[in-house]
Protein backbone atom coordinates (compact mmCIF):
# COMPACT_ATOMS: atom_id res chain seq x y z
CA UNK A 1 22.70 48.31 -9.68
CA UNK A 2 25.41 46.63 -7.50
CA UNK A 3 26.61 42.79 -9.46
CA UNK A 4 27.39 40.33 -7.42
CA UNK A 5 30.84 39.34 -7.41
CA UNK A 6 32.04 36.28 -9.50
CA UNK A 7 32.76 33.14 -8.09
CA UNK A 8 36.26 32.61 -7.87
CA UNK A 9 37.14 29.11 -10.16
CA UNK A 10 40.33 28.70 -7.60
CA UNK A 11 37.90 28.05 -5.21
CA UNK A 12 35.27 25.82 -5.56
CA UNK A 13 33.52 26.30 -1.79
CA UNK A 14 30.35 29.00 -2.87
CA UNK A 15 27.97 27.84 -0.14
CA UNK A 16 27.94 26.95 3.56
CA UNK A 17 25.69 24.30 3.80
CA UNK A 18 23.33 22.13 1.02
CA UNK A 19 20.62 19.90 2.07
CA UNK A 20 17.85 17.88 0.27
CA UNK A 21 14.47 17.82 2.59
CA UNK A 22 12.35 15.24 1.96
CA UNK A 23 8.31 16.26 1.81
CA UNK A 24 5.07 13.94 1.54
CA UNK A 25 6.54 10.87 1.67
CA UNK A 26 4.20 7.51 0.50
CA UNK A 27 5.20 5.05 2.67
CA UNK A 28 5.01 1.21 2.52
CA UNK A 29 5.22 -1.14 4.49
CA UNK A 30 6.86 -4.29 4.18
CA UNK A 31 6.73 -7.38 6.96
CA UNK A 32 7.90 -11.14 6.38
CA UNK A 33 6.16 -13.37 8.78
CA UNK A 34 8.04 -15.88 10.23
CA UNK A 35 8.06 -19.17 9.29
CA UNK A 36 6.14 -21.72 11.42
CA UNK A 37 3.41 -18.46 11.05
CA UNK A 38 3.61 -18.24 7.73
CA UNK A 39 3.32 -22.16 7.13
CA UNK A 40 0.19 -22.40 9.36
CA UNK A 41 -1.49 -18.98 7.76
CA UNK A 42 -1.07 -20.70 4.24
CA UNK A 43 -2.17 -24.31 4.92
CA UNK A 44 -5.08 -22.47 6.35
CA UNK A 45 -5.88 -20.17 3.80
CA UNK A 46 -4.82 -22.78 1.13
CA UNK A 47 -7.87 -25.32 2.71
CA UNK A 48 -10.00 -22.34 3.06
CA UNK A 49 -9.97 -21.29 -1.30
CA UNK A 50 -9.83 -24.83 -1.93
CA UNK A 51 -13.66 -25.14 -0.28
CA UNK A 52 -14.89 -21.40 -1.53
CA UNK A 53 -13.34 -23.06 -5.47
CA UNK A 54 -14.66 -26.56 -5.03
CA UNK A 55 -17.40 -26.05 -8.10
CA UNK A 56 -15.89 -23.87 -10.34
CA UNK A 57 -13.69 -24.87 -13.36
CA UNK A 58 -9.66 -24.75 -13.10
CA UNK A 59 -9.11 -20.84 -14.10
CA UNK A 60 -7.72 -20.96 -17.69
CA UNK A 61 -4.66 -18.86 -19.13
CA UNK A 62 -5.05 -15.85 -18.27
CA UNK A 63 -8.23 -15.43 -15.92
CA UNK A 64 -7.96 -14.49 -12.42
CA UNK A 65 -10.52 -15.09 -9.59
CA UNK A 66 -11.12 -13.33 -6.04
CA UNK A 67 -13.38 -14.33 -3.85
CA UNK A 68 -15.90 -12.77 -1.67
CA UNK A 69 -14.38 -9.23 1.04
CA UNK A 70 -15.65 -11.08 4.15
CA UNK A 71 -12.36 -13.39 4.81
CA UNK A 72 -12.01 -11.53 7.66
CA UNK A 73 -15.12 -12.78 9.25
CA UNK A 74 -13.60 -16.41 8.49
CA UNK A 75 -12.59 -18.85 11.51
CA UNK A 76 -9.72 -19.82 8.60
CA UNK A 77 -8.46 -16.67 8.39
CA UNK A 78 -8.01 -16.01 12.02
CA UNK A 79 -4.11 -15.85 12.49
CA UNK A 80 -4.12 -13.62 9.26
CA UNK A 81 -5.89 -11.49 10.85
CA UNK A 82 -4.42 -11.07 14.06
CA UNK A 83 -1.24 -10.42 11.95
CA UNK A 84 -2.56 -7.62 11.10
CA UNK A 85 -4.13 -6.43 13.72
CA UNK A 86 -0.26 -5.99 15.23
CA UNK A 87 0.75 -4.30 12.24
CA UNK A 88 -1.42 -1.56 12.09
CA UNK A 89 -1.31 0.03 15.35
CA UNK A 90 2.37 0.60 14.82
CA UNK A 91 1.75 2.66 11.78
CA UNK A 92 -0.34 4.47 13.48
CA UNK A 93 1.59 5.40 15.84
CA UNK A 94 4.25 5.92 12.90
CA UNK A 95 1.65 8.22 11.19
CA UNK A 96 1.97 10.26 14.70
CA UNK A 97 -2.09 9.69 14.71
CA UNK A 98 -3.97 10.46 17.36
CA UNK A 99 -6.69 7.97 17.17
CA UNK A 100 -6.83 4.86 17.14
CA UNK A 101 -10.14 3.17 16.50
CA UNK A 102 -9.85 1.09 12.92
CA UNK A 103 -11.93 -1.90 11.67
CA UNK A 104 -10.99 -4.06 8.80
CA UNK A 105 -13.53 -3.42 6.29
CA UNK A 106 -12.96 -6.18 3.65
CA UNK A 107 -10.33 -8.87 2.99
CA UNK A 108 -10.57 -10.79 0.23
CA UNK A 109 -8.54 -13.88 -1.96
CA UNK A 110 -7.22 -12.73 -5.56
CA UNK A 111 -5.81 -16.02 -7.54
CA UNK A 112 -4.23 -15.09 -10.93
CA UNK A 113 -3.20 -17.87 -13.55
CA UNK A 114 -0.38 -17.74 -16.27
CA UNK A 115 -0.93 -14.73 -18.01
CA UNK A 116 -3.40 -12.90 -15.65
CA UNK A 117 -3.04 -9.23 -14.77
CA UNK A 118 -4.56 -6.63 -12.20
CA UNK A 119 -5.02 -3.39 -13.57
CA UNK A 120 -4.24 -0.18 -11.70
CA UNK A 121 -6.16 0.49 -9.51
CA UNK A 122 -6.88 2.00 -5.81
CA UNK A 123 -8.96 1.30 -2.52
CA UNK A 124 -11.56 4.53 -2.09
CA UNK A 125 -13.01 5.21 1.11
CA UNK A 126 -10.21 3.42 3.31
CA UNK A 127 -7.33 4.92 5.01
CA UNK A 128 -4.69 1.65 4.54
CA UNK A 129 -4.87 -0.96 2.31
CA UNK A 130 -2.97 -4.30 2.52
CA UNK A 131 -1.87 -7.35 1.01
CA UNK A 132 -0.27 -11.06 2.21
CA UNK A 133 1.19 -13.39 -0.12
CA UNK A 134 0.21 -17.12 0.12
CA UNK A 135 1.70 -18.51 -3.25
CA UNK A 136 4.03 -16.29 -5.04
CA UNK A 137 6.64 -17.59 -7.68
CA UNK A 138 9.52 -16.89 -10.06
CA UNK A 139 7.73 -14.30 -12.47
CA UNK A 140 4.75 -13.96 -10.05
CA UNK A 141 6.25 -11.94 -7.31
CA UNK A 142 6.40 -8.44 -7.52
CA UNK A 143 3.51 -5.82 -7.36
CA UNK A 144 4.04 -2.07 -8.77
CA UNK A 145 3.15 0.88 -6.94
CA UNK A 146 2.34 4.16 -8.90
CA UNK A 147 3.31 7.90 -8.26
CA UNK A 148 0.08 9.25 -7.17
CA UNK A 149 1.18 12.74 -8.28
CA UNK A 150 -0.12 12.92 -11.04
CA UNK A 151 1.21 16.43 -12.53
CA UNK A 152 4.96 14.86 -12.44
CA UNK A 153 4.12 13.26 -15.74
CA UNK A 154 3.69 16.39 -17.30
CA UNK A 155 7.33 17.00 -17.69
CA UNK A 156 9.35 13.86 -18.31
CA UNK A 157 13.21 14.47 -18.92
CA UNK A 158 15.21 11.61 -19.97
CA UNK A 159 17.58 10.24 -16.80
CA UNK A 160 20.45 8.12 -16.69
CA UNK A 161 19.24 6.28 -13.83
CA UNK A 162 16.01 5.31 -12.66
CA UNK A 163 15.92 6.15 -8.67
CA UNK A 164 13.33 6.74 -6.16
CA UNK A 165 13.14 10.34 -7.31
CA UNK A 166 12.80 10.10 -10.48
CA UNK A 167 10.41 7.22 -11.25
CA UNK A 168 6.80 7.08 -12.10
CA UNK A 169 7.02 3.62 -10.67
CA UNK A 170 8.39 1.42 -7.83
CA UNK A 171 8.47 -2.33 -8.19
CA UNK A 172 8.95 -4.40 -5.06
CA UNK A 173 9.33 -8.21 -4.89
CA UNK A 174 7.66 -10.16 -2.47
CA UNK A 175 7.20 -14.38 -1.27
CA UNK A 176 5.23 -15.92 0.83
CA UNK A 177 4.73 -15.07 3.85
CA UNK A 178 5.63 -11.05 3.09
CA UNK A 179 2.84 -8.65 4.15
CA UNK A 180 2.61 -5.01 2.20
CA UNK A 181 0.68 -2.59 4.30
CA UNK A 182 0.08 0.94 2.31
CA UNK A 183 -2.03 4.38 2.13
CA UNK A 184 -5.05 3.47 0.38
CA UNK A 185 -5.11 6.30 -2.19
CA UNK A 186 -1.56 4.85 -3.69
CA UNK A 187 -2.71 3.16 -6.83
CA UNK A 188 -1.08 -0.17 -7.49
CA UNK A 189 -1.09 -2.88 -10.59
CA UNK A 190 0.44 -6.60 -11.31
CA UNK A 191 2.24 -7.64 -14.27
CA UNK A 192 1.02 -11.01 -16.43
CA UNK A 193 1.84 -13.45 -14.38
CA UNK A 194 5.09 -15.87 -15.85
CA UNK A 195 4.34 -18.77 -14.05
CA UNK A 196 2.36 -21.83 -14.95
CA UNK A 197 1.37 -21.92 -10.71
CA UNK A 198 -1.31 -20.00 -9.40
CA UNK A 199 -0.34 -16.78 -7.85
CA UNK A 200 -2.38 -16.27 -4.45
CA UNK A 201 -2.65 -13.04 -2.45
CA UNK A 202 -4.61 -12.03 0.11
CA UNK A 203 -5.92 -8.51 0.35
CA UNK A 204 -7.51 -6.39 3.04
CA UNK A 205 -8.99 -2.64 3.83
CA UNK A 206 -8.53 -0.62 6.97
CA UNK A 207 -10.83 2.47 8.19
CA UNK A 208 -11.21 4.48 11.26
CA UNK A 209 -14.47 2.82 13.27
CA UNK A 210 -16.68 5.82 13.79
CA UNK A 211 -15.39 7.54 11.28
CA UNK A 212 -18.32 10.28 10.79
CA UNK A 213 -19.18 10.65 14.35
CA UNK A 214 -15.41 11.34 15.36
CA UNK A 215 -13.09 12.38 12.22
CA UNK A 216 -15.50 13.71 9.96
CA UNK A 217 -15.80 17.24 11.41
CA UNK A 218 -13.94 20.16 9.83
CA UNK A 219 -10.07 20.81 10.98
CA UNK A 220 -10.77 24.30 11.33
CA UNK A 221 -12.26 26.35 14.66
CA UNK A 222 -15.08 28.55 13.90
CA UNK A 223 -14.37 32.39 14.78
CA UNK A 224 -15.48 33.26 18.91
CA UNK A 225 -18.42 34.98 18.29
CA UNK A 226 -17.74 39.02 19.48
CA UNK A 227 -18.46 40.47 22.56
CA UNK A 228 -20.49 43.47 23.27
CA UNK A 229 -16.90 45.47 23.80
CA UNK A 230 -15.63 43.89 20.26
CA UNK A 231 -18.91 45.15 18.37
C-alpha cells in the first residue's frame, strides 16, 4: 500500500484553501423603535394594562401576570401592531419565502415582579414569534434563547470560551422600545427578575393565513402515471 508522504515541519503550508460553512442558521431578529414611536407605543400600552389590571391586587414577589392573546384586536395597541406588520414582510423576504399571506394570531401582555421567572418554553403551531419591550430595567432586561438541537448536549467538552458555536445558550439584552422577532420553534426562558419595577413585555404569534388550503400539501410531485408505451 502506497503512504502518503510526511508533511514537511519546514513548511507549514499543507492545504490550499480552509473554509468554515455555516448551515441552519436560527436567526433573530432584533429592531429598536425610535423614540417619539416608542414613547407613544408605551404610554399607550401602559394606559391600556393599567384598565385590563384595575381589580386585581398589586402582583407580589415573585408572581407574574399576562393578560388575555387578543391585544392585537385592541384600538390601544394599534401602532404596535403596525410595527410589526413592517417587520415581518422583510423577513420574509429574508427567509427567500415565496408567500406571503400571515395573520397575527395572538399578542398578549406578560408583567413579571421582583423575583418572577418564565420558564422555557416555545410557540407551537406558528411560524414567528415575537416580543416588544415596554418596561425593561437593570436586572430585567435580557431574555435567553436555547439551542434547539437538542442532540448537541449529548457531548459536552469543556471550552475556554463560550462563543456562538459552542453554547447551549445565547443571552441578548434588550430596553424599551427593542422588538425581538424569531422562528417559533426556538425555545426561549427569562431569568428572576432583579428589579423591584415591573418588567413589561409584549408578545405576539405570526402564521401563514390559509395555511391548510395553500401550504399544507406535500413538497413532493406524485410519479406521471405511465403511458401505454411505458407499460
Amino acid at each position: 500500500m502506497q503512504r502518503e508522504p510526511p508533511l514537511d515541519p519546514q513548511n507549514p503550508r499543507w492545504s490550499e484553501t480552509s473554509d468554515v460553512i455555516p448551515m441552519f442558521a436560527t436567526p433573530v431578529w432584533k429592531i429598536e423603535l425610535e423614540a417619539q414611536l416608542r414613547e407613544g407605543i408605551c404610554a399607550q400600552a401602559l394606559a391600556a394594562l393599567a384598565r385590563l389590571r384595575r381589580d386585581l391586587p398589586p402582583l407580589a414577589p415573585g408572581q407574574g401576570w399576562q393578560s388575555v392573546q387578543s391585544l392585537h384586536e385592541l384600538d390601544d395597541f394599534r401602532d404596535l401592531v403596525a410595527c410589526v406588520h413592517r417587520v415581518v414582510p422583510g423577513i420574509l423576504r429574508f427567509l427567500r419565502i415565496g408567500y406571503d399571506a400571515y395573520q397575527v394570531t395572538a399578542c398578549w401582555a406578560t408583567v413579571l415582579s421582583r423575583g418572577a421567572a418564565h420558564a422555557t418554553h416555545q410557540h407551537p403551531n406558528n411560524f414567528l414569534s415575537g416580543v416588544y419591550y415596554v418596561r425593561t430595567h437593570p436586572g430585567a432586561d435580557t431574555i435567553n434563547f436555547h439551542d434547539p438541537r437538542n442532540q448537541t448536549g449529548i457531548i459536552r467538552p469543556p471550552v475556554v470560551e463560550l462563543t456562538a458555536e459552542n453554547t447551549d445558550h445565547v443571552v441578548v439584552r434588550v430596553k424599551d422600545g427593542t422588538m425581538l422577532v424569531f422562528p417559533a420553534y426556538l425555545q426561549h426562558s427569562v431569568d428572576a427578575s432583579a428589579s423591584e419595577d415591573e418588567r413589561i413585555s409584549i408578545s405576539f404569534n405570526i402564521m401563514f393565513s390559509s395555511f391548510t388550503e395553500n401550504l399544507s400539501k406535500p413538497l413532493w410531485q406524485p410519479a406521471a402515471a405511465p403511458t401505454r408505451a411505458d407499460a
